[in-house]
Protein backbone atom coordinates (compact mmCIF):
# COMPACT_ATOMS: atom_id res chain seq x y z
CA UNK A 1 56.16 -40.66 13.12
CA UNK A 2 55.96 -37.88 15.57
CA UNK A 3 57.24 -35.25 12.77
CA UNK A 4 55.28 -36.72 10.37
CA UNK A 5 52.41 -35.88 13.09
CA UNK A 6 53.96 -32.60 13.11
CA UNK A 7 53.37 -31.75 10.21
CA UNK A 8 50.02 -32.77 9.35
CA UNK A 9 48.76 -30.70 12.60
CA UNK A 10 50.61 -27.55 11.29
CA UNK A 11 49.32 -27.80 7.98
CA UNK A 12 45.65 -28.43 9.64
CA UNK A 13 46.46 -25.32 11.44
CA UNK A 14 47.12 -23.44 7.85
CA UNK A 15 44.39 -24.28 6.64
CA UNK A 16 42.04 -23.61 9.29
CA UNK A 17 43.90 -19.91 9.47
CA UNK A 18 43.17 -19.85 5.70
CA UNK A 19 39.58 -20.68 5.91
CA UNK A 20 38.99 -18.28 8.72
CA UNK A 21 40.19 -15.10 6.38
CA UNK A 22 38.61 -16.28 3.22
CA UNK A 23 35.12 -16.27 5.43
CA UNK A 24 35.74 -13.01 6.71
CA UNK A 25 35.93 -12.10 2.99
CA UNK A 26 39.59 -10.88 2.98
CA UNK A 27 42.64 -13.17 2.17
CA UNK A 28 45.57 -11.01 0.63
CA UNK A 29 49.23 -12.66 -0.25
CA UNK A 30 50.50 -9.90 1.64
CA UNK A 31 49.13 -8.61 4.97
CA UNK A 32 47.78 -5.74 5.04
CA UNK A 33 49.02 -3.12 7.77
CA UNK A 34 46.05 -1.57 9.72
CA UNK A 35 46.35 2.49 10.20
CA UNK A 36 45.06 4.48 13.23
CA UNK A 37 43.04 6.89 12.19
CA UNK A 38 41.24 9.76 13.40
CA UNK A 39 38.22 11.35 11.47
CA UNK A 40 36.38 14.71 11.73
CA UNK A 41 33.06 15.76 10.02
CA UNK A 42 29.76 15.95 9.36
CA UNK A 43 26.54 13.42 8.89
CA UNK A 44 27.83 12.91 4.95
CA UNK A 45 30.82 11.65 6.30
CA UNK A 46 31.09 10.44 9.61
CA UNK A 47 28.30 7.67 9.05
CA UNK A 48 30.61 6.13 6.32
CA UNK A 49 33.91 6.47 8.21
CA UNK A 50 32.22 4.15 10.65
CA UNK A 51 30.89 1.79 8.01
CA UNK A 52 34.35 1.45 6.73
CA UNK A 53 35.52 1.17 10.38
CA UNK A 54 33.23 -2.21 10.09
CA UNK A 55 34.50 -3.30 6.88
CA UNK A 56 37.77 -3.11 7.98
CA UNK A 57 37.05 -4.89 10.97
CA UNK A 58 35.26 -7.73 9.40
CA UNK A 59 37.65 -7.91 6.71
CA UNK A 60 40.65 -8.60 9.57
CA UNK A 61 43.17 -5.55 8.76
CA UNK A 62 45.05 -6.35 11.45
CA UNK A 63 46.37 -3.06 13.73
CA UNK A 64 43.07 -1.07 12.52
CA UNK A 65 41.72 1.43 14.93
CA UNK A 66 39.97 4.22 14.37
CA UNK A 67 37.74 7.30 16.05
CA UNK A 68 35.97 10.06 15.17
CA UNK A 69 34.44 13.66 16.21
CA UNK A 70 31.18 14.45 14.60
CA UNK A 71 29.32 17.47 14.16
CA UNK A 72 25.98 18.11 11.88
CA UNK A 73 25.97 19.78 8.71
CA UNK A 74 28.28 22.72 8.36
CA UNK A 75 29.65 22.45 11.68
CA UNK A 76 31.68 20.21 10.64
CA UNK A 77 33.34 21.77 8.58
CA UNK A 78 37.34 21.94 9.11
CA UNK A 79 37.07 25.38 9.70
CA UNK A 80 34.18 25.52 11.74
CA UNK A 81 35.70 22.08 13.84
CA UNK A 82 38.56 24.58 14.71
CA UNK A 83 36.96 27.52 15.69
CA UNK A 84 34.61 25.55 18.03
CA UNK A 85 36.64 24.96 21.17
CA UNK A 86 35.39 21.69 22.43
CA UNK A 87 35.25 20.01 19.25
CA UNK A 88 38.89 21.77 18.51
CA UNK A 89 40.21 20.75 21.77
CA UNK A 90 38.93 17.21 21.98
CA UNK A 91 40.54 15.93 18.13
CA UNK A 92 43.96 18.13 19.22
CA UNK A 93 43.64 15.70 22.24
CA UNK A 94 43.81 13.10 19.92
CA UNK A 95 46.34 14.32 17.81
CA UNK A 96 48.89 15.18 20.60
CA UNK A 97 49.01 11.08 21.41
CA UNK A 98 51.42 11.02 18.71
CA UNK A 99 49.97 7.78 17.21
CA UNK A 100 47.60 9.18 14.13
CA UNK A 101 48.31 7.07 11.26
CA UNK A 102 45.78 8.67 8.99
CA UNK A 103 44.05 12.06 9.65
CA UNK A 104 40.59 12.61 7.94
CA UNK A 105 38.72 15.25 6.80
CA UNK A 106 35.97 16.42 4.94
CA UNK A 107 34.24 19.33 2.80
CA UNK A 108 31.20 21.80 3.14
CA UNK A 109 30.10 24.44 1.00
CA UNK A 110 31.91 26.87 4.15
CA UNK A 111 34.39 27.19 6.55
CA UNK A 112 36.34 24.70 3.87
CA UNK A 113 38.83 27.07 2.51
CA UNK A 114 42.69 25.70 2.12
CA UNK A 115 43.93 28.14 5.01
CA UNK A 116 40.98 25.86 7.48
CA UNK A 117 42.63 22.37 6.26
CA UNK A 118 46.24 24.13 6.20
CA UNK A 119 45.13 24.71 10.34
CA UNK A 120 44.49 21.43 11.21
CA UNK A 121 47.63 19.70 8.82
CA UNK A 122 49.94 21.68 10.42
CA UNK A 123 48.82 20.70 14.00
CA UNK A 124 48.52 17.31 13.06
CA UNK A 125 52.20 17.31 12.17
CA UNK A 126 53.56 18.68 15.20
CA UNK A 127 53.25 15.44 16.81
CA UNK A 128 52.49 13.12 14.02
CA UNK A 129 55.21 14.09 10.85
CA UNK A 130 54.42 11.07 9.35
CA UNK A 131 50.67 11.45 9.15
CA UNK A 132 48.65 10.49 6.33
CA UNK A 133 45.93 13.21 5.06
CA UNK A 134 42.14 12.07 4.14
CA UNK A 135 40.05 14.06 2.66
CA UNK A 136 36.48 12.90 1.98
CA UNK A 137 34.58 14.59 -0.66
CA UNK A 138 30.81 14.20 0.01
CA UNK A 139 27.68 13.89 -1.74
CA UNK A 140 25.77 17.17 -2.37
CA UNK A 141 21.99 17.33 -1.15
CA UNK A 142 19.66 15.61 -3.15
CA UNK A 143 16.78 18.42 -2.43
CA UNK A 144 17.05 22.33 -1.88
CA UNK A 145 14.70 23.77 0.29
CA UNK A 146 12.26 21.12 -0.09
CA UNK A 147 12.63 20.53 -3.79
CA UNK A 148 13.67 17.60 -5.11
CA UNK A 149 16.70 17.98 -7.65
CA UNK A 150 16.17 16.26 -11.26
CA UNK A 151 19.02 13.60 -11.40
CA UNK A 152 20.51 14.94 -14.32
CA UNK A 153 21.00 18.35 -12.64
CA UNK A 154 22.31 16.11 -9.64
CA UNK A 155 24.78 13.99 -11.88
CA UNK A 156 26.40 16.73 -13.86
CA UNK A 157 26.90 19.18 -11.28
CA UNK A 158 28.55 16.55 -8.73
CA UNK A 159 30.75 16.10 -11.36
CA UNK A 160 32.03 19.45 -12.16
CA UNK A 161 32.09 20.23 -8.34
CA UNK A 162 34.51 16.85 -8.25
CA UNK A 163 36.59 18.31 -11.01
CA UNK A 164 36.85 21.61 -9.62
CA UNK A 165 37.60 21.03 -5.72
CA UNK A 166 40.53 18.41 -7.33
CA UNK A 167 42.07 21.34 -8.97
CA UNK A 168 41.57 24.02 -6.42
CA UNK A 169 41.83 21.90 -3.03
CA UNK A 170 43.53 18.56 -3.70
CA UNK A 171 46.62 19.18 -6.02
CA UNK A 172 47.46 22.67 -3.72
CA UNK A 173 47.47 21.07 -0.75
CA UNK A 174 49.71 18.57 -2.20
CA UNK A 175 51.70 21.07 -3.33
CA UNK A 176 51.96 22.64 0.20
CA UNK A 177 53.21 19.11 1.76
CA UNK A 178 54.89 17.46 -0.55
CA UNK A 179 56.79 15.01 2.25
CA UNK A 180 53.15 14.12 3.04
CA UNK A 181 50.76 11.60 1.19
CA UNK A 182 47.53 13.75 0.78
CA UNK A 183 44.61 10.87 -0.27
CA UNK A 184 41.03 12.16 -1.94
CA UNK A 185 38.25 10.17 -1.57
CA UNK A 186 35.69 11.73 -4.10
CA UNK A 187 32.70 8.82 -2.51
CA UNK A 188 30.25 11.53 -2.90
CA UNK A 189 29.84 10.11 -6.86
CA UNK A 190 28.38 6.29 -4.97
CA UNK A 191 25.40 9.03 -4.82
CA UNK A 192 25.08 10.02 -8.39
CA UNK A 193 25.48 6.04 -9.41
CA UNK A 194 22.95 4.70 -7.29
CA UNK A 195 20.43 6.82 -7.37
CA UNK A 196 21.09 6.63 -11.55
CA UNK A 197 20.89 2.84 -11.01
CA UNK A 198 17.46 3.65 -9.21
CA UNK A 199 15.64 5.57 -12.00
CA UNK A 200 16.84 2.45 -14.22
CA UNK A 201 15.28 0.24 -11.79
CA UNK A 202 18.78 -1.66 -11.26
CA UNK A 203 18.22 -1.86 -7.92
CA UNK A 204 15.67 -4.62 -6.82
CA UNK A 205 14.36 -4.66 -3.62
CA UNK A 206 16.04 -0.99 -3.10
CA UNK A 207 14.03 1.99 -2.44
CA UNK A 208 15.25 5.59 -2.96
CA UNK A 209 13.97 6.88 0.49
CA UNK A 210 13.46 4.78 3.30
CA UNK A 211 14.90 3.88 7.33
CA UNK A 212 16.32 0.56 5.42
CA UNK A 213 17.22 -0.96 2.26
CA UNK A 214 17.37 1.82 0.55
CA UNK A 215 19.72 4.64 -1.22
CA UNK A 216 19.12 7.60 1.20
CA UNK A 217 17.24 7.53 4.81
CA UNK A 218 15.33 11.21 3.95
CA UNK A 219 14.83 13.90 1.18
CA UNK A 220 17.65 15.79 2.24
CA UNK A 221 19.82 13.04 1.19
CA UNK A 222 21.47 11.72 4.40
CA UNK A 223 23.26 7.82 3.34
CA UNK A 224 20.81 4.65 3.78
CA UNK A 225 22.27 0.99 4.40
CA UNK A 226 23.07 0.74 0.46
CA UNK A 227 24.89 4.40 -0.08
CA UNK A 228 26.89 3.68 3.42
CA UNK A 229 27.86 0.24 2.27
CA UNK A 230 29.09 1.57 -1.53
CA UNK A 231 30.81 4.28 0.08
CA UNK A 232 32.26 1.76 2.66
CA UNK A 233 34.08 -0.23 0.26
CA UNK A 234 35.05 3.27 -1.94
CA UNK A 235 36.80 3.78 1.32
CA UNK A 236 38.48 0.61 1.97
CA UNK A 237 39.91 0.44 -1.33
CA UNK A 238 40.92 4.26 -1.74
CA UNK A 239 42.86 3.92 2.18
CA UNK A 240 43.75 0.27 2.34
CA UNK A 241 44.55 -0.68 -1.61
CA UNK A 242 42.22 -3.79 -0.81
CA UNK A 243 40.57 -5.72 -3.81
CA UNK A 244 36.83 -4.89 -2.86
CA UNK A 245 35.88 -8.13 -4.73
CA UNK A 246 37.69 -9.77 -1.51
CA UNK A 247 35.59 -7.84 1.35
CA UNK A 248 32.29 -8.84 2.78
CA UNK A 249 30.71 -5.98 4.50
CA UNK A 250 28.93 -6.84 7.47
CA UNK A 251 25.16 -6.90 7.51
CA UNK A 252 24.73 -7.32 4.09
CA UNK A 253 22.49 -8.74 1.84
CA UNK A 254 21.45 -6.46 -1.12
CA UNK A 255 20.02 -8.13 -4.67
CA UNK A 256 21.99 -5.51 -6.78
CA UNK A 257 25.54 -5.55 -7.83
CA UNK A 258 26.71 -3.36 -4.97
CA UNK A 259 30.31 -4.14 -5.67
CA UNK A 260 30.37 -2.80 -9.33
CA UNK A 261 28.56 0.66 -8.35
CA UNK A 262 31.79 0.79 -6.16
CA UNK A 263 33.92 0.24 -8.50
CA UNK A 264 33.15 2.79 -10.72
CA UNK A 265 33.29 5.37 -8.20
CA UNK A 266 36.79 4.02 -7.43
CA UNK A 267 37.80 4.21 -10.82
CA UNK A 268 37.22 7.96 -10.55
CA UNK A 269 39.27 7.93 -7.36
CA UNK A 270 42.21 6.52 -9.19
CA UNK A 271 42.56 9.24 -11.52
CA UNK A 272 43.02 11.27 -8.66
CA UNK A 273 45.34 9.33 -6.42
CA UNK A 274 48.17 8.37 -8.89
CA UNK A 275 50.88 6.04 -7.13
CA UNK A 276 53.76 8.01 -6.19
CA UNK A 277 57.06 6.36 -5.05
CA UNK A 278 57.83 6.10 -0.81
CA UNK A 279 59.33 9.20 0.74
């Protein structure tokens, strides 16, 4: 009697546990192993390292930390985060704990060059030889000087400017560290797809330019709720491998199919992150 009491507690217990992850909107067959991670940039990528940071959190990666160092526009750049002392000093900081799991980065039209990333990579390693490398390849501007860009300008340059930095950036400094996984993000396309899903009116209840529920928060093209939240889960299944059908991001509650915008931007992303075995 007592076992058989046992029992039926434990299994309560299960399926409590069990209930508690699927409601988070994460339940994986095999845990997944949170990373540490330390990110540098600018405004087009720090805001969506910290909405993955929420993602993550609500979707119960267990061991997931993360912080950042932020600087606006082309200050922070990886080359520009270097040569300004405080900001250079405070992420070394950082990196001399020992404990980076996952070392992110991003890209600006400056100060981007693969001697600036080569800088920082080979600091990181010093005290971190395991370290993971992230870079995060942005959205570009959606206006220049005050002049709104036609979308099909928009779409087919972001593309060749994907294609290009993949080739000239990505695969050389892959080449350089070969002991090291080097991860692209290319998260800037969740742009080109939702405003595209915009102009098709896809996107009920969306605007293109607004403080909330919308694509961007200004002309200039900085992320609103619904281009954070794409990019989010672009993120989460780029770093963590997680089925994005199995994440619930915090906050949300958008009429469109958020989920499948993400998921062709992370189609794009596999292309350029082919599995390759353990070192």
């Amino acid at each position: 009697m007592m076992i058989h009491k046992s029992l039926t507690h434990w299994i309560s217990l299960r399926i409590i546990v069990v209930a508690l992850l699927v409601s988070n909107g994460f339940a994986n067959d095999k845990e997944t192993p949170g990373k540490n991670c330390l990110f540098i940039g600018h405004s087009f990528f720090i805001p969506v390292s910290r909405s993955f940071n929420a993602m993550a959190k609500n979707a119960g990666v267990e061991g997931h930390s993360q912080r950042d160092v932020f600087r606006g526009g082309k200050n922070g750049a990886p080359g520009s985060l270097w040569d300004h002392e405080p900001s250079r000093t405070k992420i070394q900081s950082s990196l001399d704990e020992g404990n980076i799991d996952l070392f992110g980065m991003t890209l600006y039209s400056s100060k981007s060059s693969i001697e600036d990333y080569k800088k920082w990579i080979d600091y990181a390693l010093k005290k971190n030889p395991k370290v993971e490398v992230f870079i995060g390849i942005p959205w570009g501007r959606t206006s220049e000087g005050g002049v709104k860009r036609s979308l099909a300008a928009y779409s087919e340059g972001s593309r060749a400017f994907q294609s290009r930095i993949h080739n000239e950036l990505i695969l050389k400094l892959r080449a350089l560290y070969p002991k090291n996984k080097i991860t692209c993000s290319y998260y800037g396309m969740a742009s080109v797809e939702l405003w595209t899903m915009h102009e098709a009116g896809k996107m009920p209840g969306i605007n293109r330019v607004a403080k909330s529920n919308s694509v961007y928060r200004d002309a200039m093209g900085h992320a609103g709720d619904a281009l954070l939240t794409v990019a989010g889960l672009v993120w989460m299944n780029t770093i963590y491998g997680i089925d994005i059908a199995k994440v619930k991001p915090p906050k949300v509650d958008f009429k469109f199919d958020y989920k499948a915008a993400a998921a062709k931007v992370i189609s794009l992303d596999k292309k350029h992150n082919p599995k390759k075995a353990k070192l």
